[in-house]
PDB file of N, CA and C in Angstrom:
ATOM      1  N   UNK A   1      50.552 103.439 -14.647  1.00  0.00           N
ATOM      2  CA  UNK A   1      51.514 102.356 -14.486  1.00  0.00           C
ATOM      3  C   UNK A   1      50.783 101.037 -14.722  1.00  0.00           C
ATOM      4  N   UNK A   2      51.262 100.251 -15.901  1.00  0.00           N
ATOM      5  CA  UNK A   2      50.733  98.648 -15.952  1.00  0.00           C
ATOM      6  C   UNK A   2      50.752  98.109 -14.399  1.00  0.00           C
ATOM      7  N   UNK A   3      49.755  97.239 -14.499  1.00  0.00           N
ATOM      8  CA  UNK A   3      49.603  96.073 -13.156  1.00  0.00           C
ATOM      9  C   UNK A   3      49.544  94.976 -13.765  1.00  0.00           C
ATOM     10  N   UNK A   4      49.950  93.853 -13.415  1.00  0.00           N
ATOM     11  CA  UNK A   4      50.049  92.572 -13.265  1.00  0.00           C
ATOM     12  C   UNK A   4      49.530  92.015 -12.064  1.00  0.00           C
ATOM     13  N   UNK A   5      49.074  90.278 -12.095  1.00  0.00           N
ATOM     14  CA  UNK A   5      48.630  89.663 -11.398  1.00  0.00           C
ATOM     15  C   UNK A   5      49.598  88.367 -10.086  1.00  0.00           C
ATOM     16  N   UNK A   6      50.014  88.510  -9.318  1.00  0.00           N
ATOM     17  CA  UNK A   6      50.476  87.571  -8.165  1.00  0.00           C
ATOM     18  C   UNK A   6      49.663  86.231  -7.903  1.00  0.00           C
ATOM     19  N   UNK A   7      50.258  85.186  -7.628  1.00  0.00           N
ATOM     20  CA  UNK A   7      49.720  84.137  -6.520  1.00  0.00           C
ATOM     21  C   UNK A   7      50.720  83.526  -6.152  1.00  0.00           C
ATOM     22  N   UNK A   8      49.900  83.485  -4.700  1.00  0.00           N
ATOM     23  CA  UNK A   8      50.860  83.101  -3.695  1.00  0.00           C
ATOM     24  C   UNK A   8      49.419  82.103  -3.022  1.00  0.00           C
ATOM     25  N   UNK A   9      50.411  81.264  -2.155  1.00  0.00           N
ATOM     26  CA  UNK A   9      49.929  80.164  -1.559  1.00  0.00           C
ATOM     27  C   UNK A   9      50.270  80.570   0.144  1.00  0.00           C
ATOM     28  N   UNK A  10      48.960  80.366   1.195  1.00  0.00           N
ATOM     29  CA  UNK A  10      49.006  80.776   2.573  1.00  0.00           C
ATOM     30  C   UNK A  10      47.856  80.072   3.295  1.00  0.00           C
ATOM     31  N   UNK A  11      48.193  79.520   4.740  1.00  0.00           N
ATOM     32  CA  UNK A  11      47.331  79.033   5.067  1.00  0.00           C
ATOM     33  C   UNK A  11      46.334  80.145   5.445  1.00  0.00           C
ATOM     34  N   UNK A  12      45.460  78.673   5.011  1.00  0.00           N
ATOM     35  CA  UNK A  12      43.665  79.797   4.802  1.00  0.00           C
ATOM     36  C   UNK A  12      43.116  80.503   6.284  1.00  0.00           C
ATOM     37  N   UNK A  13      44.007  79.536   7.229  1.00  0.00           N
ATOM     38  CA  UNK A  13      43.190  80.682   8.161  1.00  0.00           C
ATOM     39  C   UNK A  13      44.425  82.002   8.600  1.00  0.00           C
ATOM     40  N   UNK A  14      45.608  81.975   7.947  1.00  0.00           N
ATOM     41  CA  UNK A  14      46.256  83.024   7.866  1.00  0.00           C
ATOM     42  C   UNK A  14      45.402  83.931   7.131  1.00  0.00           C
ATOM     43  N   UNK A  15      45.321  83.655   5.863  1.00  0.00           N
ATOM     44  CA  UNK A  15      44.131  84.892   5.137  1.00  0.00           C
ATOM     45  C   UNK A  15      43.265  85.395   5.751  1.00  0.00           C
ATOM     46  N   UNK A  16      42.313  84.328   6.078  1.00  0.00           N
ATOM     47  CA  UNK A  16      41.325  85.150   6.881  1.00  0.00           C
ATOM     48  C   UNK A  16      41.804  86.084   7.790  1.00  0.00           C
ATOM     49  N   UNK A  17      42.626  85.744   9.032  1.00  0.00           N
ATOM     50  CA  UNK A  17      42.941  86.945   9.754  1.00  0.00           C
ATOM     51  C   UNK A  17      43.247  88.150   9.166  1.00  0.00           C
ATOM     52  N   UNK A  18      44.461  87.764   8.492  1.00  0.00           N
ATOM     53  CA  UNK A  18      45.055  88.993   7.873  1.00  0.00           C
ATOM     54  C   UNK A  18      44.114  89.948   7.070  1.00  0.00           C
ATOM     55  N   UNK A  19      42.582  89.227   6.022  1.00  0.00           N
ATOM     56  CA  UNK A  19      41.753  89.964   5.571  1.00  0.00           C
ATOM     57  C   UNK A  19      40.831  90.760   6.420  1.00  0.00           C
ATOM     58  N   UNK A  20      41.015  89.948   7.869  1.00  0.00           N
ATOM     59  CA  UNK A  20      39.982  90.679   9.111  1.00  0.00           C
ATOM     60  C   UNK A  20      40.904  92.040   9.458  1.00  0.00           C
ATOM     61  N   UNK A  21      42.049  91.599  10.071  1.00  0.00           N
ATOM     62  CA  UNK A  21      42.775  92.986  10.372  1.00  0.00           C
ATOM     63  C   UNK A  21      43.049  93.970   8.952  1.00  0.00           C
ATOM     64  N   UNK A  22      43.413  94.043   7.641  1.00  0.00           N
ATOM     65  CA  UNK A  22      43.098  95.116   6.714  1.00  0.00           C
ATOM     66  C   UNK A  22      41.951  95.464   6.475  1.00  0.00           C
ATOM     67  N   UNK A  23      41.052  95.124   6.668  1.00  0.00           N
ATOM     68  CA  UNK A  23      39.288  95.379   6.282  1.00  0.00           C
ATOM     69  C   UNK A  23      39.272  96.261   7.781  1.00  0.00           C
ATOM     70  N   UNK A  24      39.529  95.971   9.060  1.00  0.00           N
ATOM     71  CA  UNK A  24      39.451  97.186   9.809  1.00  0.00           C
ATOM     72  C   UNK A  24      40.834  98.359   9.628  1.00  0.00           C
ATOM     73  N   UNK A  25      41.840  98.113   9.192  1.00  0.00           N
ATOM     74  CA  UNK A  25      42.383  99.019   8.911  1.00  0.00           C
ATOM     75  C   UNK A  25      42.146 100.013   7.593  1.00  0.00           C
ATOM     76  N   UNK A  26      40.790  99.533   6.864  1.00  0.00           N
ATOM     77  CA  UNK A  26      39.966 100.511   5.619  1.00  0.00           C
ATOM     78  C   UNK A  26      40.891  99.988   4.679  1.00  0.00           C
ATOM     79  N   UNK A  27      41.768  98.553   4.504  1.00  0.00           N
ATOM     80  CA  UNK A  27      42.415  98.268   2.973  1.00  0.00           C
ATOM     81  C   UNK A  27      41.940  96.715   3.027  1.00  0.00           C
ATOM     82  N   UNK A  28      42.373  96.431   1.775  1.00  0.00           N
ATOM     83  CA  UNK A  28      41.836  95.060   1.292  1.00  0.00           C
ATOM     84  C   UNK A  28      43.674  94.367   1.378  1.00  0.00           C
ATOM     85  N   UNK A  29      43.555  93.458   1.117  1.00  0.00           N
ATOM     86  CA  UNK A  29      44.705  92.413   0.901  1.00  0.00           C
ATOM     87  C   UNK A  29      45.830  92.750   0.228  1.00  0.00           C
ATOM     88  N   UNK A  30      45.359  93.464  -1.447  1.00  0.00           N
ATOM     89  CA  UNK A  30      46.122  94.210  -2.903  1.00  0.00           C
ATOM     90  C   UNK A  30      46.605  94.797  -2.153  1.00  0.00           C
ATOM     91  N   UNK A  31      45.839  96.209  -1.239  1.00  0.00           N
ATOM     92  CA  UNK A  31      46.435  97.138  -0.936  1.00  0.00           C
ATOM     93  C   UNK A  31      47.663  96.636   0.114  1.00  0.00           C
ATOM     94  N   UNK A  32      47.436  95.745   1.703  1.00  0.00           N
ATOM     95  CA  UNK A  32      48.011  95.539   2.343  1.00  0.00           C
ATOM     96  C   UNK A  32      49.504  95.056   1.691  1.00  0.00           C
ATOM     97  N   UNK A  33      49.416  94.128   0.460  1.00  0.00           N
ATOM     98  CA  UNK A  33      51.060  93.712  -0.147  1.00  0.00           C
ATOM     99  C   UNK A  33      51.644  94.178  -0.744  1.00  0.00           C
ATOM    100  N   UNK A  34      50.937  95.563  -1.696  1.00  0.00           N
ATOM    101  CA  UNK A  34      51.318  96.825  -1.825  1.00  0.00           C
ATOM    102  C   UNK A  34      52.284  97.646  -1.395  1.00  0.00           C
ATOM    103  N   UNK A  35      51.505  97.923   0.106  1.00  0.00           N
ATOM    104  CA  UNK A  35      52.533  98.679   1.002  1.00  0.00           C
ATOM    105  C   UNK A  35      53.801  97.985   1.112  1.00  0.00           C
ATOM    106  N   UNK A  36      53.608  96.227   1.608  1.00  0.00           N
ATOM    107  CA  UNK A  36      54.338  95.518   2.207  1.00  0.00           C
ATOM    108  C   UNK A  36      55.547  95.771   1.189  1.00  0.00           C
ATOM    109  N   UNK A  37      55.639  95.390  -0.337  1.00  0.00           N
ATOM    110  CA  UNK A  37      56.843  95.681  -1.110  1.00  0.00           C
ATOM    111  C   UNK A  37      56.912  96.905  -1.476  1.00  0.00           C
ATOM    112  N   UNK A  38      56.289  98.203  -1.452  1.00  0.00           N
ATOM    113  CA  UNK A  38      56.773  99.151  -1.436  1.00  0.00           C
ATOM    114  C   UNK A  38      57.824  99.753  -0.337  1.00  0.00           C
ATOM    115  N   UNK A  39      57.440  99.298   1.049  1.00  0.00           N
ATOM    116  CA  UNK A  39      58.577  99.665   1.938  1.00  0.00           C
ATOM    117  C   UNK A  39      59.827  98.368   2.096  1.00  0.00           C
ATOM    118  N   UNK A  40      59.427  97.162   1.345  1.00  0.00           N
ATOM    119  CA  UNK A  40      60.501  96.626   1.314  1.00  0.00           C
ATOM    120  C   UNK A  40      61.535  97.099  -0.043  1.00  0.00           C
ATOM    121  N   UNK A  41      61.118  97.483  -0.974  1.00  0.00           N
ATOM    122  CA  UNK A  41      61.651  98.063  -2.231  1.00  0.00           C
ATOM    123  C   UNK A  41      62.467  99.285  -1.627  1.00  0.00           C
ATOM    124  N   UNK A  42      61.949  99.785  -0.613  1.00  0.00           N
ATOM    125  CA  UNK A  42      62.157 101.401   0.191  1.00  0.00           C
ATOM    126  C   UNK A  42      63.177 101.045   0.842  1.00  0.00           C
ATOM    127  N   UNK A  43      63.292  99.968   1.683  1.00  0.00           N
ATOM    128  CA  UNK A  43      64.187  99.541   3.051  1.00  0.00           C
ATOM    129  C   UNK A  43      65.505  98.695   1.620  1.00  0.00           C
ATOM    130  N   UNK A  44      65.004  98.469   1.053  1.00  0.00           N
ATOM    131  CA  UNK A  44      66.323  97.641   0.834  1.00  0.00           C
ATOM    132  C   UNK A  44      66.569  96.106   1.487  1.00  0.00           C
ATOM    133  N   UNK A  45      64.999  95.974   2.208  1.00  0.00           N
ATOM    134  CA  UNK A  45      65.299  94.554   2.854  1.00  0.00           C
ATOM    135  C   UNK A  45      63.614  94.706   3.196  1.00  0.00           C
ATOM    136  N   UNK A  46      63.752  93.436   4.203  1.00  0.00           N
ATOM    137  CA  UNK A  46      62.341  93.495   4.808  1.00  0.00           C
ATOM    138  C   UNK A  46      62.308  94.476   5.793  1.00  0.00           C
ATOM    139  N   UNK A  47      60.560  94.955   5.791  1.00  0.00           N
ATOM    140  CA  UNK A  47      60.221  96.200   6.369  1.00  0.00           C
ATOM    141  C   UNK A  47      59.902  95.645   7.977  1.00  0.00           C
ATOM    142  N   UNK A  48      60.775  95.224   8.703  1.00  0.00           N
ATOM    143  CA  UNK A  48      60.555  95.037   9.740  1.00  0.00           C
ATOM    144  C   UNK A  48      61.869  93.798  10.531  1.00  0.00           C
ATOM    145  N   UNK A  49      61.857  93.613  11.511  1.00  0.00           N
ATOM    146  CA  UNK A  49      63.129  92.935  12.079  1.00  0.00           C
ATOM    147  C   UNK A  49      62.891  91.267  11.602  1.00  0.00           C
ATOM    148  N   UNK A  50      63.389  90.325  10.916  1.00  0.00           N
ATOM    149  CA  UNK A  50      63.310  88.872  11.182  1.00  0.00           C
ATOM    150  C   UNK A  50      64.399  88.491  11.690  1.00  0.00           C
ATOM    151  N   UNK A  51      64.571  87.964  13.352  1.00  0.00           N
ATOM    152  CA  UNK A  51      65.352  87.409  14.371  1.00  0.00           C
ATOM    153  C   UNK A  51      65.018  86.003  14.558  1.00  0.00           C
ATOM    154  N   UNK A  52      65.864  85.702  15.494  1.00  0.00           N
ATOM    155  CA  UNK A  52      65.389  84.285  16.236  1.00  0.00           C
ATOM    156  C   UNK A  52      65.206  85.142  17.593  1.00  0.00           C
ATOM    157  N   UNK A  53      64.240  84.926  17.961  1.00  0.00           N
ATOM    158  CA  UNK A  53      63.427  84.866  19.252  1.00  0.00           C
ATOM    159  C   UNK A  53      64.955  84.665  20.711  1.00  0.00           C
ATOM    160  N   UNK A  54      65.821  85.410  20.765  1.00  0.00           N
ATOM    161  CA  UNK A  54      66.860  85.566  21.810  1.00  0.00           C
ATOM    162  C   UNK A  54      66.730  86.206  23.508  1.00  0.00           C
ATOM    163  N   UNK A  55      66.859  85.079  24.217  1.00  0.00           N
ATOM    164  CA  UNK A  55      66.760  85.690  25.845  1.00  0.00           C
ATOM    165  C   UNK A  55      67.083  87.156  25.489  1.00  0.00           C
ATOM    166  N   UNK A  56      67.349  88.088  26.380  1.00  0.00           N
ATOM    167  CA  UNK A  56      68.081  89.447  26.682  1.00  0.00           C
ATOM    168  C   UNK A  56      69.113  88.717  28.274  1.00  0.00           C
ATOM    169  N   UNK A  57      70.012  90.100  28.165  1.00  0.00           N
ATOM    170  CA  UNK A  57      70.748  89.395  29.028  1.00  0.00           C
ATOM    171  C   UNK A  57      70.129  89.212  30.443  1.00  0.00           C
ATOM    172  N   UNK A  58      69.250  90.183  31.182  1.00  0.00           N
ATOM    173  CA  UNK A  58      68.338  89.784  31.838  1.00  0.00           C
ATOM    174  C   UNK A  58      67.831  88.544  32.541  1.00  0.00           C
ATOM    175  N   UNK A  59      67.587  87.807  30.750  1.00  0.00           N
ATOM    176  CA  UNK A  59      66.645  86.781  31.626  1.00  0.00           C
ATOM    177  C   UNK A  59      67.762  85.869  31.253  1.00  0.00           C
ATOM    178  N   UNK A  60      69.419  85.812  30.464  1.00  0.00           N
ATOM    179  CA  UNK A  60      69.885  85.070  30.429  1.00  0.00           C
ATOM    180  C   UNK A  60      70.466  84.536  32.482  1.00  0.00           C
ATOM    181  N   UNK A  61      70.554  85.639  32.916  1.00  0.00           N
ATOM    182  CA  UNK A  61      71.085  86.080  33.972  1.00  0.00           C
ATOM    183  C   UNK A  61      70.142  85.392  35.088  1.00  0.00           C
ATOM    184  N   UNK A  62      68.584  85.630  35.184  1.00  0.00           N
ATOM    185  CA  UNK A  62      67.988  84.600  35.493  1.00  0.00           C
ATOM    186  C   UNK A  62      67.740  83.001  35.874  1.00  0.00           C
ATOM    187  N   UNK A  63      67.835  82.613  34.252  1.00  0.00           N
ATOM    188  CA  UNK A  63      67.823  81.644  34.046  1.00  0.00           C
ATOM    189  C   UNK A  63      68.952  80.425  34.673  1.00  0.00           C
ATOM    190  N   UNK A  64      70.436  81.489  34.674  1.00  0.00           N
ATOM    191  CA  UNK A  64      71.144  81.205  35.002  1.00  0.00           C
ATOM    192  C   UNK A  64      70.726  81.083  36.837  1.00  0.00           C
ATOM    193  N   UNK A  65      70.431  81.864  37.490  1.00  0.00           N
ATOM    194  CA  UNK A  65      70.081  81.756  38.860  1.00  0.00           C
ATOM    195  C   UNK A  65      69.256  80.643  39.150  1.00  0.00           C
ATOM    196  N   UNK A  66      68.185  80.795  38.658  1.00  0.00           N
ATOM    197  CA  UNK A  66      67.460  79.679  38.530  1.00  0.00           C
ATOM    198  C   UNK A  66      68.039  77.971  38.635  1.00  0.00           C
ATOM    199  N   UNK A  67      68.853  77.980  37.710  1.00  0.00           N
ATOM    200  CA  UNK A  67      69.692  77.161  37.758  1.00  0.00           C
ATOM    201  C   UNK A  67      70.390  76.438  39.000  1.00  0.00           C
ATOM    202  N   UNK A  68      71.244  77.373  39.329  1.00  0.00           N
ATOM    203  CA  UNK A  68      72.042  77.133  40.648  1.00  0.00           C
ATOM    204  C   UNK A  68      71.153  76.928  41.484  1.00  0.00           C
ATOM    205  N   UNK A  69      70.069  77.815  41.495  1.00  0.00           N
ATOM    206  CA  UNK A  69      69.122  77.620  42.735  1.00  0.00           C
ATOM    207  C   UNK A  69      68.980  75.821  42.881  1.00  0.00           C
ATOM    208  N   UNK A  70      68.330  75.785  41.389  1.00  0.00           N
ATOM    209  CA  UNK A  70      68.192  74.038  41.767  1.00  0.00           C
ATOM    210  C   UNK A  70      69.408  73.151  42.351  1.00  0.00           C
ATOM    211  N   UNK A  71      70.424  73.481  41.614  1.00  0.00           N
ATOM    212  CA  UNK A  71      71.366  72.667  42.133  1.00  0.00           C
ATOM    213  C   UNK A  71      71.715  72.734  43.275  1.00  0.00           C
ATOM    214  N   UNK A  72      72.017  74.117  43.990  1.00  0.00           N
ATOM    215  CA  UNK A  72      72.631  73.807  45.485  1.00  0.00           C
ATOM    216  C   UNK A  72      71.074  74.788  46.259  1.00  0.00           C
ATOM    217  N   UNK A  73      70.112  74.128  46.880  1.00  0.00           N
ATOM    218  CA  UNK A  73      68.944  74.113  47.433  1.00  0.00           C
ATOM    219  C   UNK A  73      69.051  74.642  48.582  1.00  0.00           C
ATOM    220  N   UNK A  74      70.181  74.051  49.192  1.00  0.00           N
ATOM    221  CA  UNK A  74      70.434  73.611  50.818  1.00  0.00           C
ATOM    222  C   UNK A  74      71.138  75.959  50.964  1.00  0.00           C
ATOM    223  N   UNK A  75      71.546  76.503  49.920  1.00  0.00           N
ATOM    224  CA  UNK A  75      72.165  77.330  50.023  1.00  0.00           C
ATOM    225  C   UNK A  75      70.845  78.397  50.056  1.00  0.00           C
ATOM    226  N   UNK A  76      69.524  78.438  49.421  1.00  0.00           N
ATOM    227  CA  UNK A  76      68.603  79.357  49.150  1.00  0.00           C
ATOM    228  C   UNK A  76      67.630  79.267  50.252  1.00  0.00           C
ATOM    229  N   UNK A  77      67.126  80.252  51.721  1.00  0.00           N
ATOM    230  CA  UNK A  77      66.157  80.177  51.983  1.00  0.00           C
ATOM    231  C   UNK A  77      64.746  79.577  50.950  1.00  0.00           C
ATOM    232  N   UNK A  78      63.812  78.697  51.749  1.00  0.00           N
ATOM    233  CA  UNK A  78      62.418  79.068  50.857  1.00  0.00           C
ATOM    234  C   UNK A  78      61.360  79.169  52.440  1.00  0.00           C
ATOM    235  N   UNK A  79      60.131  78.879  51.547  1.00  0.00           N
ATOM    236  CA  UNK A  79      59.053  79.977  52.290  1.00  0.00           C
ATOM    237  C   UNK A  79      57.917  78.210  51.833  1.00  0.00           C
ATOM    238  N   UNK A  80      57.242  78.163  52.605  1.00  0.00           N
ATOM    239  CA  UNK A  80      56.066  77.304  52.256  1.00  0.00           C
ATOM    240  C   UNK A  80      54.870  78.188  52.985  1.00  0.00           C
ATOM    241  N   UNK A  81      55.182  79.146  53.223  1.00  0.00           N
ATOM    242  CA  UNK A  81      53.732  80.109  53.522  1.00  0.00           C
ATOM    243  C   UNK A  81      54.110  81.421  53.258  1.00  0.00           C
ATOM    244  N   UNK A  82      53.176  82.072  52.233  1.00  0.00           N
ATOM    245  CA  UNK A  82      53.467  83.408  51.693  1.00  0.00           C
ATOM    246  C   UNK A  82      53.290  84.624  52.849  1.00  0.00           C
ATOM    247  N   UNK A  83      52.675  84.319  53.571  1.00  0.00           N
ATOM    248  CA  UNK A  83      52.702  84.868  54.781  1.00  0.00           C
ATOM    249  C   UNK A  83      53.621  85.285  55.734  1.00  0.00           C
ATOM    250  N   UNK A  84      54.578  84.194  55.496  1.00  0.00           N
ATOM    251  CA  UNK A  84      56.161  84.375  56.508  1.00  0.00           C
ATOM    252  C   UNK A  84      56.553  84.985  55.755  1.00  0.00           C
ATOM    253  N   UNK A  85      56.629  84.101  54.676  1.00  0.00           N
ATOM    254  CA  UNK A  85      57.315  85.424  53.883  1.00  0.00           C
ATOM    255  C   UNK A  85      57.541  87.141  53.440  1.00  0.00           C
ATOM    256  N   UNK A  86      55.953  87.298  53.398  1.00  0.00           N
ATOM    257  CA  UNK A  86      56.154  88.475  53.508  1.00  0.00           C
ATOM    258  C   UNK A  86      56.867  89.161  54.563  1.00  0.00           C
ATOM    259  N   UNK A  87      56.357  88.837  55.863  1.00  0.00           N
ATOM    260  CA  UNK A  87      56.636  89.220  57.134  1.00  0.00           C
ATOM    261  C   UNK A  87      58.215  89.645  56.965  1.00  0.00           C
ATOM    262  N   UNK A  88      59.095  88.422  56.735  1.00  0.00           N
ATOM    263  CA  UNK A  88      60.341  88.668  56.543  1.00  0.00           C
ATOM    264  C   UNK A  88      60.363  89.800  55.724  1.00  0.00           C
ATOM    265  N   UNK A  89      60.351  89.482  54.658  1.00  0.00           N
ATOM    266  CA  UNK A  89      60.427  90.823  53.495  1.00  0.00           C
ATOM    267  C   UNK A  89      60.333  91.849  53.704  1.00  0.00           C
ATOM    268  N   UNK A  90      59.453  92.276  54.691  1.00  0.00           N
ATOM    269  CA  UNK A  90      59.082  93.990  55.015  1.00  0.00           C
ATOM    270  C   UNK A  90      59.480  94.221  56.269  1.00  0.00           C
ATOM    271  N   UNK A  91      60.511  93.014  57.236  1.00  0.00           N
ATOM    272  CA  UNK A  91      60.647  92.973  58.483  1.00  0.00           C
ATOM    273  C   UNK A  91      62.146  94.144  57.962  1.00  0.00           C
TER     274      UNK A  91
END
């Protein structure tokens, strides 16, 4: 199969890493972008998830507590010694 030549533009200390982690995984760079569009050619898309970075409902649920906590204060026990606290906790 003919080969042809790529360039692409990346910050340099992206390369470096990326040449540190394929050099311990036993491939060079060629090989690493290789794979990379062969399983994107394979997938039909990119070989891996690109999201925006989204709470789960979890910590939306949290966050939300958190919240209220600040606002109504007078409603949440607190503790200024971890000590009582525990006490309570396991009382």
């Amino acid at each position: 199969m003919p080969t042809t030549s790529m360039t692409i533009r990346m910050d340099s200390a992206v390369k470096q890493q990326a040449q540190e982690l394929f050099a311990a995984l036993g491939m060079d760079m060629t090989t690493a972008v290789n794979i990379f569009l062969r399983q994107a050619i394979q997938r039909q898309g990119l070989p891996f998830e690109v999201a925006l970075n989204q709470p789960n409902r979890g910590s939306l649920e949290a966050l939300a507590e958190v919240r209220e906590m600040k606002q109504h204060p007078e409603r949440y026990k607190g503790y200024t010694d971890a000590e009582a606290m525990m006490k309570e906790l396991l009382a």
